[in-house]
Protein backbone atom coordinates (compact mmCIF):
# COMPACT_ATOMS: atom_id res chain seq x y z
CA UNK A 1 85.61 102.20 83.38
CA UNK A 2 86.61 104.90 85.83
CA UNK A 3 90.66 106.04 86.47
CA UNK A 4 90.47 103.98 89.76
CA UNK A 5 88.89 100.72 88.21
CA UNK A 6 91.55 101.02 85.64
CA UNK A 7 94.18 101.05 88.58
CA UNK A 8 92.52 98.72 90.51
CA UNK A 9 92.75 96.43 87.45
CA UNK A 10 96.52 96.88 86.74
CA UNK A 11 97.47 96.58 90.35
CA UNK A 12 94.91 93.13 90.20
CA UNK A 13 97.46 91.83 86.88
CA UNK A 14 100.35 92.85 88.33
CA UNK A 15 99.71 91.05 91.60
CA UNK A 16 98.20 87.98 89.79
CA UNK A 17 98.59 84.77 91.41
CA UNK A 18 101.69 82.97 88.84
CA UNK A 19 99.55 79.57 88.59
CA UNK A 20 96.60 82.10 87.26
CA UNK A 21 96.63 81.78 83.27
CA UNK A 22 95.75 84.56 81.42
CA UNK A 23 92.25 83.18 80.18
CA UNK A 24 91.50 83.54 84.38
CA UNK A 25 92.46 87.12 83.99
CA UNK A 26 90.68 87.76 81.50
CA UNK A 27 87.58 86.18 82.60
CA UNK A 28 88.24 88.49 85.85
CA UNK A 29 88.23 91.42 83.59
CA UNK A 30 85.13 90.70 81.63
CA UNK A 31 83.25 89.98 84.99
CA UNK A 32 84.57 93.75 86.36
CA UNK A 33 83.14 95.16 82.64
CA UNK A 34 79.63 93.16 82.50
CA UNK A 35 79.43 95.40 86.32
CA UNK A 36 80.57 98.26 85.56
CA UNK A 37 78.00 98.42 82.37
CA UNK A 38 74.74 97.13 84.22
CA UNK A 39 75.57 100.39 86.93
CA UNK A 40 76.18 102.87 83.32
C-alpha cells in the first residue's frame, strides 16, 4: 500500500458514514488490498 492509499484510507474511516459498522469498513479495506496486490 502506497503513502497516498494509506491517506486515502484514513481520510475514507474518518469520513465513514455513522450507520456504516465496522465489518463494512473493513470489507472496504480488504477490497482496496485484494487491488492493490493483483497490480504488485
Amino acid at each position: 500500500m502506497t503513502e497516498q492509499e494509506l491517506r486515502n484510507l484514513q481520510i475514507y474511516i474518518g469520513k465513514r458514514n455513522q450507520n456504516q459498522t465496522d465489518e463494512q469498513v473493513i470489507e472496504h479495506i480488504k477490497k482496496i488490498n485484494n487491488k492493490s496486490y493483483k497490480t504488485s
